[in-house]
PDB file of N, CA and C in Angstrom:
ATOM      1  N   UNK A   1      54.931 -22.427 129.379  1.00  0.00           N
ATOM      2  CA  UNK A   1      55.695 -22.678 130.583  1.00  0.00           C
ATOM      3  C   UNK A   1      55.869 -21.389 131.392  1.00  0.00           C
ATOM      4  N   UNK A   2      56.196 -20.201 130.791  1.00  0.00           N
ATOM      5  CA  UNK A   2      56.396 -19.313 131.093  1.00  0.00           C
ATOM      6  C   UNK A   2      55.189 -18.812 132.502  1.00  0.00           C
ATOM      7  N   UNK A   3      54.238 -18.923 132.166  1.00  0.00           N
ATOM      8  CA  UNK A   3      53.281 -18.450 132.946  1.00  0.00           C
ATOM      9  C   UNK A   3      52.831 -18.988 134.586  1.00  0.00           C
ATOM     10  N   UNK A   4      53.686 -20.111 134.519  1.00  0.00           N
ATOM     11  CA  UNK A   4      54.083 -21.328 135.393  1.00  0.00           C
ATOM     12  C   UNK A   4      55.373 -21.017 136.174  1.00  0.00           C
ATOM     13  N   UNK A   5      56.531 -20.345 135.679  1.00  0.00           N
ATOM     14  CA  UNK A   5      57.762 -20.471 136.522  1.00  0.00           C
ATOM     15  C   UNK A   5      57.711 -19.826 137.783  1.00  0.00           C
ATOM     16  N   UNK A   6      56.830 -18.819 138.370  1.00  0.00           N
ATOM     17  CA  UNK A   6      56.773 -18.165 139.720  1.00  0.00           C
ATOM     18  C   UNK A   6      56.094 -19.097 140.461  1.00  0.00           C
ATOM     19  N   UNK A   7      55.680 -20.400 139.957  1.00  0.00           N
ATOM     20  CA  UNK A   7      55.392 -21.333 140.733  1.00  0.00           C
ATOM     21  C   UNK A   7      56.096 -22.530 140.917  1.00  0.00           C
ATOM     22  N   UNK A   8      57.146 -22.340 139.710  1.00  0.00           N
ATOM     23  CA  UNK A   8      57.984 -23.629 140.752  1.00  0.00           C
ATOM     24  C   UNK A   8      58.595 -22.813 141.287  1.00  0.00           C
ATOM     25  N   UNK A   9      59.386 -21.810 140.874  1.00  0.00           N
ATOM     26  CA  UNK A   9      60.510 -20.720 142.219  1.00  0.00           C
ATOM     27  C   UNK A   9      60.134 -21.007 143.092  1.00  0.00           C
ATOM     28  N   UNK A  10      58.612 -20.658 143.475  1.00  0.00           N
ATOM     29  CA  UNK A  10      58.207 -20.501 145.113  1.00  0.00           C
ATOM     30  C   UNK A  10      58.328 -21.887 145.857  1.00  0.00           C
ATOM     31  N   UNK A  11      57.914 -23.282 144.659  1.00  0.00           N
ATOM     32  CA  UNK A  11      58.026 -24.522 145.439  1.00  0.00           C
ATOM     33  C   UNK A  11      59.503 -25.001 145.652  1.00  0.00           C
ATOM     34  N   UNK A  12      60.525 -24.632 144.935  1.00  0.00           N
ATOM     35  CA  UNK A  12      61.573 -24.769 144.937  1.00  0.00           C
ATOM     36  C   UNK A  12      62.307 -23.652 146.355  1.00  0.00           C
ATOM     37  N   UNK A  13      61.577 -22.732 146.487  1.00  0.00           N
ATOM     38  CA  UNK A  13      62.305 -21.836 147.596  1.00  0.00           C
ATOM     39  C   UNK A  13      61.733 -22.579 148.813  1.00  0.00           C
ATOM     40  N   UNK A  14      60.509 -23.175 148.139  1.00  0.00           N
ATOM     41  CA  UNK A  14      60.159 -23.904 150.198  1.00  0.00           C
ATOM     42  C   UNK A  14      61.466 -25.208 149.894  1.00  0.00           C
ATOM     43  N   UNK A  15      61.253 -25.638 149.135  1.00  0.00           N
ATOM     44  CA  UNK A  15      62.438 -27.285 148.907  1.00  0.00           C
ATOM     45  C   UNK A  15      63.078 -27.493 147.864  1.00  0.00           C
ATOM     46  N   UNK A  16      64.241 -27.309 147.610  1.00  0.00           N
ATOM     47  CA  UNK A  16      65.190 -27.226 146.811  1.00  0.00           C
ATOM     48  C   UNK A  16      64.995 -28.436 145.847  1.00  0.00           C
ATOM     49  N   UNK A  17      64.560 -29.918 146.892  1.00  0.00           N
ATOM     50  CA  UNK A  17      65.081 -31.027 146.465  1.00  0.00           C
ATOM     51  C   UNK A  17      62.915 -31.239 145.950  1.00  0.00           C
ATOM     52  N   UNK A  18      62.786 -30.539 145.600  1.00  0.00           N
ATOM     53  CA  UNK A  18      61.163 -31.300 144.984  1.00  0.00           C
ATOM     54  C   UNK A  18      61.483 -31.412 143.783  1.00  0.00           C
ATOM     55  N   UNK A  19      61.519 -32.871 143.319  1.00  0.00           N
ATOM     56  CA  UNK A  19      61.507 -33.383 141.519  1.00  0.00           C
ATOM     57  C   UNK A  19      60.743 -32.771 141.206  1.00  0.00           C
ATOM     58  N   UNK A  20      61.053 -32.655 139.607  1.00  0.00           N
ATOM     59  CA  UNK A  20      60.305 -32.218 138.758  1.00  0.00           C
ATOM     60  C   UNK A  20      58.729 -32.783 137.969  1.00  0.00           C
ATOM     61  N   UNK A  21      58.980 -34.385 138.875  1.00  0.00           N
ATOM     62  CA  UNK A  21      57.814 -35.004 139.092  1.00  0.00           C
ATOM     63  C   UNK A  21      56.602 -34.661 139.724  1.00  0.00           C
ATOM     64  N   UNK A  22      56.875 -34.369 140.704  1.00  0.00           N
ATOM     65  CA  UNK A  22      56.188 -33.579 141.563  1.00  0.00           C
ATOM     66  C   UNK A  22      55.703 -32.458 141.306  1.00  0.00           C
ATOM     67  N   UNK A  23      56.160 -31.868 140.358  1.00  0.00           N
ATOM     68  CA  UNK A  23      56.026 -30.433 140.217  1.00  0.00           C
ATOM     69  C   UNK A  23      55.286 -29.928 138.857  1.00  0.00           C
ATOM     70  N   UNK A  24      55.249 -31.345 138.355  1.00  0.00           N
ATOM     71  CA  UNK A  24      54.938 -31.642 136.888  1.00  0.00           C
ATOM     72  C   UNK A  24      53.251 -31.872 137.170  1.00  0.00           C
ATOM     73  N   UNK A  25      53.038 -33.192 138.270  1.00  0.00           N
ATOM     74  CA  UNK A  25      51.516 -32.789 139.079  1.00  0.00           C
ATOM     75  C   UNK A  25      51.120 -32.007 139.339  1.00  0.00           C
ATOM     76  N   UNK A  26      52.317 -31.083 140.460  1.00  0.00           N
ATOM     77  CA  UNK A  26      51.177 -29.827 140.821  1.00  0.00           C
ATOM     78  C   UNK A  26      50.666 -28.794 139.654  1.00  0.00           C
ATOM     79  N   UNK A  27      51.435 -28.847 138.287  1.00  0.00           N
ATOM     80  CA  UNK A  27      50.983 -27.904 137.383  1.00  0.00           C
ATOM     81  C   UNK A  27      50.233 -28.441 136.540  1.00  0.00           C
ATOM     82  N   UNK A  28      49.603 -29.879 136.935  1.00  0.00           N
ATOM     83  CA  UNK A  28      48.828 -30.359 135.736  1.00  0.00           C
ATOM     84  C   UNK A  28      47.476 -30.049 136.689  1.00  0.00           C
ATOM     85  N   UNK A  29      47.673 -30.033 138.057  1.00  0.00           N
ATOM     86  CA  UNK A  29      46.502 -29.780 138.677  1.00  0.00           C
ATOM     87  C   UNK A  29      46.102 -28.481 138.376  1.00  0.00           C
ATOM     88  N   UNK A  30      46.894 -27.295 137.879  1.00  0.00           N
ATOM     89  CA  UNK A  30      46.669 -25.861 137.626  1.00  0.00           C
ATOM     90  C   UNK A  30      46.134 -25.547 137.034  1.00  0.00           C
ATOM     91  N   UNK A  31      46.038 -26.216 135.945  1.00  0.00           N
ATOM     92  CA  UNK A  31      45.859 -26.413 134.263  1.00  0.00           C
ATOM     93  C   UNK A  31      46.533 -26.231 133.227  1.00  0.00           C
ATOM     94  N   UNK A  32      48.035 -26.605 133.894  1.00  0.00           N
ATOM     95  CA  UNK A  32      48.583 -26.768 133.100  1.00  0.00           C
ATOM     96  C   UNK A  32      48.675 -28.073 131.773  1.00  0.00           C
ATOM     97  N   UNK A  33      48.693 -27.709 130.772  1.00  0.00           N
ATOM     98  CA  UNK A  33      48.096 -28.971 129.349  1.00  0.00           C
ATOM     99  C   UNK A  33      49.119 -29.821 129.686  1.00  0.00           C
ATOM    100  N   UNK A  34      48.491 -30.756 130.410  1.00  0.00           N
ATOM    101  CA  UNK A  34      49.506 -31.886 130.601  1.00  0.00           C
ATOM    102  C   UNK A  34      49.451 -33.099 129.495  1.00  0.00           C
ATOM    103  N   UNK A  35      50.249 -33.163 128.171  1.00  0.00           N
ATOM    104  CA  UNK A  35      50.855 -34.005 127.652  1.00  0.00           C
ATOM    105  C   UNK A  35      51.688 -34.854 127.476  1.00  0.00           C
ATOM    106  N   UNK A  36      51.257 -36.243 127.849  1.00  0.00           N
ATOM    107  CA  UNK A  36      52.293 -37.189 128.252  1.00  0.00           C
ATOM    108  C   UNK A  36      53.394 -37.774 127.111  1.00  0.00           C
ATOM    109  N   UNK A  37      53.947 -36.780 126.092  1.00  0.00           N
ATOM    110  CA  UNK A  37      54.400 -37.499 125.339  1.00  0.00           C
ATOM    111  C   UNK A  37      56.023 -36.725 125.858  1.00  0.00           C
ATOM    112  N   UNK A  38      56.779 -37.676 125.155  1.00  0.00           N
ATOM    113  CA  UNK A  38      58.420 -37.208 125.705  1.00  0.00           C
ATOM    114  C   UNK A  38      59.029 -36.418 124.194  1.00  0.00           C
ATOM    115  N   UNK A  39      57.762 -35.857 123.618  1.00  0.00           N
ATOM    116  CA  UNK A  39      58.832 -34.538 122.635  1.00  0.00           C
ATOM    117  C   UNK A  39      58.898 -33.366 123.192  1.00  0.00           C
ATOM    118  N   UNK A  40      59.441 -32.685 122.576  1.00  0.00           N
ATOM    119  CA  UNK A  40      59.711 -31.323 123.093  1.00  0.00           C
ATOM    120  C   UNK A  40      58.384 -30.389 123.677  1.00  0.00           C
ATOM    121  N   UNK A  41      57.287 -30.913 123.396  1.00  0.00           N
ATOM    122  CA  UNK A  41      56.168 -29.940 123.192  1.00  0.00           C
ATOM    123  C   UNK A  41      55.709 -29.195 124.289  1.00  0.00           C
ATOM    124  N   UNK A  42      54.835 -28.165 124.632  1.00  0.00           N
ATOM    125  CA  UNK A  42      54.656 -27.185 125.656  1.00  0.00           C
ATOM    126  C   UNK A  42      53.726 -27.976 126.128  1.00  0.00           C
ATOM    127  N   UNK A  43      53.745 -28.405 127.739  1.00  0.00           N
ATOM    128  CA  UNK A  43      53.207 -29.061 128.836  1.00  0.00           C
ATOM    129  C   UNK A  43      53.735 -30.984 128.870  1.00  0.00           C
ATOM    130  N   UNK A  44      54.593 -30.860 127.968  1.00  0.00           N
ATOM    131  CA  UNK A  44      55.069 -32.216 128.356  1.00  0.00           C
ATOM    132  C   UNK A  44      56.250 -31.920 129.477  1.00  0.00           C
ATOM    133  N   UNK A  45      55.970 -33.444 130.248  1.00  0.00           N
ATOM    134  CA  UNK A  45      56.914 -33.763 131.715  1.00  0.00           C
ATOM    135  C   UNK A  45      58.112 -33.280 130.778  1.00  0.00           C
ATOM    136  N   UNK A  46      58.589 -33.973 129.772  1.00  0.00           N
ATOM    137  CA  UNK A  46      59.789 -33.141 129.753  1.00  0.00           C
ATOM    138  C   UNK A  46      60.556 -32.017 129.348  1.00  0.00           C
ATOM    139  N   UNK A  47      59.498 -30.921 129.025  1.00  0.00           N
ATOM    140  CA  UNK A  47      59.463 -29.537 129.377  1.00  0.00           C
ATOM    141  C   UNK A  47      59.552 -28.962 130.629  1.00  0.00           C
ATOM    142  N   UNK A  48      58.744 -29.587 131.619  1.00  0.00           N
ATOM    143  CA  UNK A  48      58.779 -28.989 133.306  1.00  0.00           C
ATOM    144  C   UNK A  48      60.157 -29.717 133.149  1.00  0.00           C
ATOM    145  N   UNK A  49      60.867 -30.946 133.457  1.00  0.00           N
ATOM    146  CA  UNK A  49      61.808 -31.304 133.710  1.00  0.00           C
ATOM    147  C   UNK A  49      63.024 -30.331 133.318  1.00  0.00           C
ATOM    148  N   UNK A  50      63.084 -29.460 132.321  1.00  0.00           N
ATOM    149  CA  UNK A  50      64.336 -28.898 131.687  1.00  0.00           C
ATOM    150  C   UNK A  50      64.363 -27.826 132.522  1.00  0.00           C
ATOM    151  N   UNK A  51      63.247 -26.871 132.362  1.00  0.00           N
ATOM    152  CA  UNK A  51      62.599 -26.042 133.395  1.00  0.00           C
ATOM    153  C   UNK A  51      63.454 -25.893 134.829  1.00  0.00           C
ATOM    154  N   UNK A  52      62.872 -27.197 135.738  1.00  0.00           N
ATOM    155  CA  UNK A  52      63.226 -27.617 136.943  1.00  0.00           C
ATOM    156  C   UNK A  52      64.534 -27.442 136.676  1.00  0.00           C
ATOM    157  N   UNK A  53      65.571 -28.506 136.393  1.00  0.00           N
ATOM    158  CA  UNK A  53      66.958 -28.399 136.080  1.00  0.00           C
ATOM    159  C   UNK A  53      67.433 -27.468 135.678  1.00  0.00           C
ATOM    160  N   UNK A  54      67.137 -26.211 134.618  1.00  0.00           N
ATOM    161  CA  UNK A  54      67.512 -24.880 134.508  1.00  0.00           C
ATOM    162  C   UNK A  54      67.532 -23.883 135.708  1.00  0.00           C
ATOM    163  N   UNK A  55      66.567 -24.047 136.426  1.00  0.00           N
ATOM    164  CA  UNK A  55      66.231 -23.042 137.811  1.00  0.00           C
ATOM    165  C   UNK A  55      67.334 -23.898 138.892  1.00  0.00           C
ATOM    166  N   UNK A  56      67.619 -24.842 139.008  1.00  0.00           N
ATOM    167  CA  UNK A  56      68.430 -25.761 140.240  1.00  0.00           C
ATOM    168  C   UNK A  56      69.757 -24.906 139.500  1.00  0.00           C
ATOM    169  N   UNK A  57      70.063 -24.944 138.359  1.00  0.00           N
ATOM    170  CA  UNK A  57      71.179 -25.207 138.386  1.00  0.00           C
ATOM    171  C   UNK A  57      71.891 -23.336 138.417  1.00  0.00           C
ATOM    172  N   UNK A  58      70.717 -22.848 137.972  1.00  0.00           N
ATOM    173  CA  UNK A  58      71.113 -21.263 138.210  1.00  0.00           C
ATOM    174  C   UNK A  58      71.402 -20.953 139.732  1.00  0.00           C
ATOM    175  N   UNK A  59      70.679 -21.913 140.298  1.00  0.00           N
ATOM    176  CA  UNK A  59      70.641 -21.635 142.038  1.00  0.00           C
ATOM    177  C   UNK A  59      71.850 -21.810 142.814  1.00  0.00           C
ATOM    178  N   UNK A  60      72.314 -23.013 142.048  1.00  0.00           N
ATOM    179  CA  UNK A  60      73.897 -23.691 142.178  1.00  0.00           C
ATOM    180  C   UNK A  60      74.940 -22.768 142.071  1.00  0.00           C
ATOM    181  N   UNK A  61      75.087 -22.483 141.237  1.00  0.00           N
ATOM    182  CA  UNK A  61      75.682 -21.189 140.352  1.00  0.00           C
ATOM    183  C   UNK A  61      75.803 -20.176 141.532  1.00  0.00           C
ATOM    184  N   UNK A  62      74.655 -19.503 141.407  1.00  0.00           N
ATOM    185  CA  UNK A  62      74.510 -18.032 142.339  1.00  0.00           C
ATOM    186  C   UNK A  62      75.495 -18.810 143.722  1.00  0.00           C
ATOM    187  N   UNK A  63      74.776 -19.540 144.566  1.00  0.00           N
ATOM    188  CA  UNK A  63      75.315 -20.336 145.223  1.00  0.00           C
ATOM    189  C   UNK A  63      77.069 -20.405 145.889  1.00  0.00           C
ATOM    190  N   UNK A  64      77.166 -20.553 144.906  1.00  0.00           N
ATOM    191  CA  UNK A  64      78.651 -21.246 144.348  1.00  0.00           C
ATOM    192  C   UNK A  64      79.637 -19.980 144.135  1.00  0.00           C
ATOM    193  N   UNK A  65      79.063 -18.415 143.844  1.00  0.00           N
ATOM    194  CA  UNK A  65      79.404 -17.455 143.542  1.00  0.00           C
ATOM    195  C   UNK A  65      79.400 -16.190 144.713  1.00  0.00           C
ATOM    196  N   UNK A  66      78.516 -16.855 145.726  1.00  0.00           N
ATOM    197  CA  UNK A  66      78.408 -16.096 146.842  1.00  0.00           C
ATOM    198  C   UNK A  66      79.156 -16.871 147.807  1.00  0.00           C
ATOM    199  N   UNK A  67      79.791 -18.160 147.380  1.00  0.00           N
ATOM    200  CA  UNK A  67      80.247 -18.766 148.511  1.00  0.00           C
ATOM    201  C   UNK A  67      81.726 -18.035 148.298  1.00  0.00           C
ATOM    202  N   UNK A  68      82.134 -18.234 147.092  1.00  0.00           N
ATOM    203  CA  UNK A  68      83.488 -17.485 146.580  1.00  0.00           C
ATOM    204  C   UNK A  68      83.900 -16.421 146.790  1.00  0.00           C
ATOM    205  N   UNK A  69      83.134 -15.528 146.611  1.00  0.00           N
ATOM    206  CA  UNK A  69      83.248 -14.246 147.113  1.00  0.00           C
ATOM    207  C   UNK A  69      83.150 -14.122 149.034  1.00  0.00           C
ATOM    208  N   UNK A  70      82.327 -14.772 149.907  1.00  0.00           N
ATOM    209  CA  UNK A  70      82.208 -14.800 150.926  1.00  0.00           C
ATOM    210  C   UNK A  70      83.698 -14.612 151.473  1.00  0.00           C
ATOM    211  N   UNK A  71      84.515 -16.402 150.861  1.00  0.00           N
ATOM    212  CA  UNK A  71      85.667 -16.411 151.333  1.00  0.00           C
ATOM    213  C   UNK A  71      86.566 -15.756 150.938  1.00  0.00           C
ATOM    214  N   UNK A  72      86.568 -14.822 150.049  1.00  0.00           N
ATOM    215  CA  UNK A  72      87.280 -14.000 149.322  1.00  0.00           C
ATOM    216  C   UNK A  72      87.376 -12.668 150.439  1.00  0.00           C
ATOM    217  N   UNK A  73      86.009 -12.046 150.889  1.00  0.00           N
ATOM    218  CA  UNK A  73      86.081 -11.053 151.764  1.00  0.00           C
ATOM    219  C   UNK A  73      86.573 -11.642 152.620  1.00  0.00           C
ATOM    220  N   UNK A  74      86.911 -12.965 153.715  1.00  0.00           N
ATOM    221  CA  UNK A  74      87.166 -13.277 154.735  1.00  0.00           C
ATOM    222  C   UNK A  74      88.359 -13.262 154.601  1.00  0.00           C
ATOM    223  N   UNK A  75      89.302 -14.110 153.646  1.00  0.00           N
ATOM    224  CA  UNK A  75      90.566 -13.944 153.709  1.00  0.00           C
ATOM    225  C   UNK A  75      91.313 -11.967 153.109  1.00  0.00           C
ATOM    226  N   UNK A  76      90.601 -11.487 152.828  1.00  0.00           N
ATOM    227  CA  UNK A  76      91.220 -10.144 152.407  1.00  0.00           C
ATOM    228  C   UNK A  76      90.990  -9.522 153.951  1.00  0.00           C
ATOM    229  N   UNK A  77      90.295  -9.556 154.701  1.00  0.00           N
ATOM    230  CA  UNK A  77      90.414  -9.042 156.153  1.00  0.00           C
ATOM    231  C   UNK A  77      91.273  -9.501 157.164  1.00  0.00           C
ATOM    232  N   UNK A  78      91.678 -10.333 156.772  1.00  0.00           N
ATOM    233  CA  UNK A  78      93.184 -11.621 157.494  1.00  0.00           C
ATOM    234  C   UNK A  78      94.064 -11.905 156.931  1.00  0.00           C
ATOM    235  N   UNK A  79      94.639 -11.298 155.912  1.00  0.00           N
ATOM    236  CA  UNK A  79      95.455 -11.052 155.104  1.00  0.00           C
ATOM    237  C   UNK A  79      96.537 -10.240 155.279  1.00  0.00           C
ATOM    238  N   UNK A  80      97.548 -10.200 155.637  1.00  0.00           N
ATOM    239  CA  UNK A  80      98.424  -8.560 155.650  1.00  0.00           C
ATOM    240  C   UNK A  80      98.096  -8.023 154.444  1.00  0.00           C
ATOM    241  N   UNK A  81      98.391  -6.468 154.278  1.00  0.00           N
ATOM    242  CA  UNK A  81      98.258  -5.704 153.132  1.00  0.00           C
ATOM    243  C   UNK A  81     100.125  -5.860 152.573  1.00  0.00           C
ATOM    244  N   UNK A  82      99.603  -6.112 150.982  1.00  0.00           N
ATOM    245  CA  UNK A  82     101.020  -6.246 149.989  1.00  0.00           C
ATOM    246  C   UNK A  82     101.734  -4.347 150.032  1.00  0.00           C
ATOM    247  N   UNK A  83     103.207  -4.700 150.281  1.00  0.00           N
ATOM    248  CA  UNK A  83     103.503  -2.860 150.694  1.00  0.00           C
ATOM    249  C   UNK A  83     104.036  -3.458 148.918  1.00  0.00           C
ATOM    250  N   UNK A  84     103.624  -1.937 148.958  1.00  0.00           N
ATOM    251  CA  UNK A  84     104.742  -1.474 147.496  1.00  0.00           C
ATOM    252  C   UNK A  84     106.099  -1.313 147.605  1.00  0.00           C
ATOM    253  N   UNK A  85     107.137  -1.861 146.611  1.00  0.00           N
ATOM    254  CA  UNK A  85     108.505  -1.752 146.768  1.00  0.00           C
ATOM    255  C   UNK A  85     109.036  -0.875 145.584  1.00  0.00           C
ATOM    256  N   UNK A  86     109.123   0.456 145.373  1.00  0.00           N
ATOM    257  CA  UNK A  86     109.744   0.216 144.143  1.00  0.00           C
ATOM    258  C   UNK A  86     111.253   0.170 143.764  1.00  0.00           C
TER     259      UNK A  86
END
């Protein structure tokens, strides 16, 4: 699989939303050993599938972590500053 993931990144950076169906074709067209069985094994659909869903969901994440922080800098610039009392 490994030798394969800079190619879904890149299809995933043109479209977030391309199944892993899809993506499972384009790497059988590569040469990737496409085995249609549903065990764990290297070039079965549901290897690309875990794959796919591992990379979405890191994306989510990052995502989700830059959105937080975004609003984090926005409200600390519109914020009064806390005075010290002692």
């Amino acid at each position: 699989m490994d030798p394969f993931t800079d190619n879904i990144d890149s299809w995933l950076d043109e479209d977030i939303e391309y199944q892993a169906t899809w993506i499972y074709d384009r790497l059988c067209n590569m040469g990737f050993t496409c085995l249609r069985a549903t065990h764990r094994q290297a070039g079965s659909y549901e290897t690309v599938k875990r794959k796919v869903h591992q990379i979405k969901a890191e994306r989510q994440r990052n995502r989700a972590r830059a959105t937080f922080h975004s609003s984090m800098n926005f409200w600390k610039k519109r914020l009064p500053a806390r005075s010290s009392v002692a």
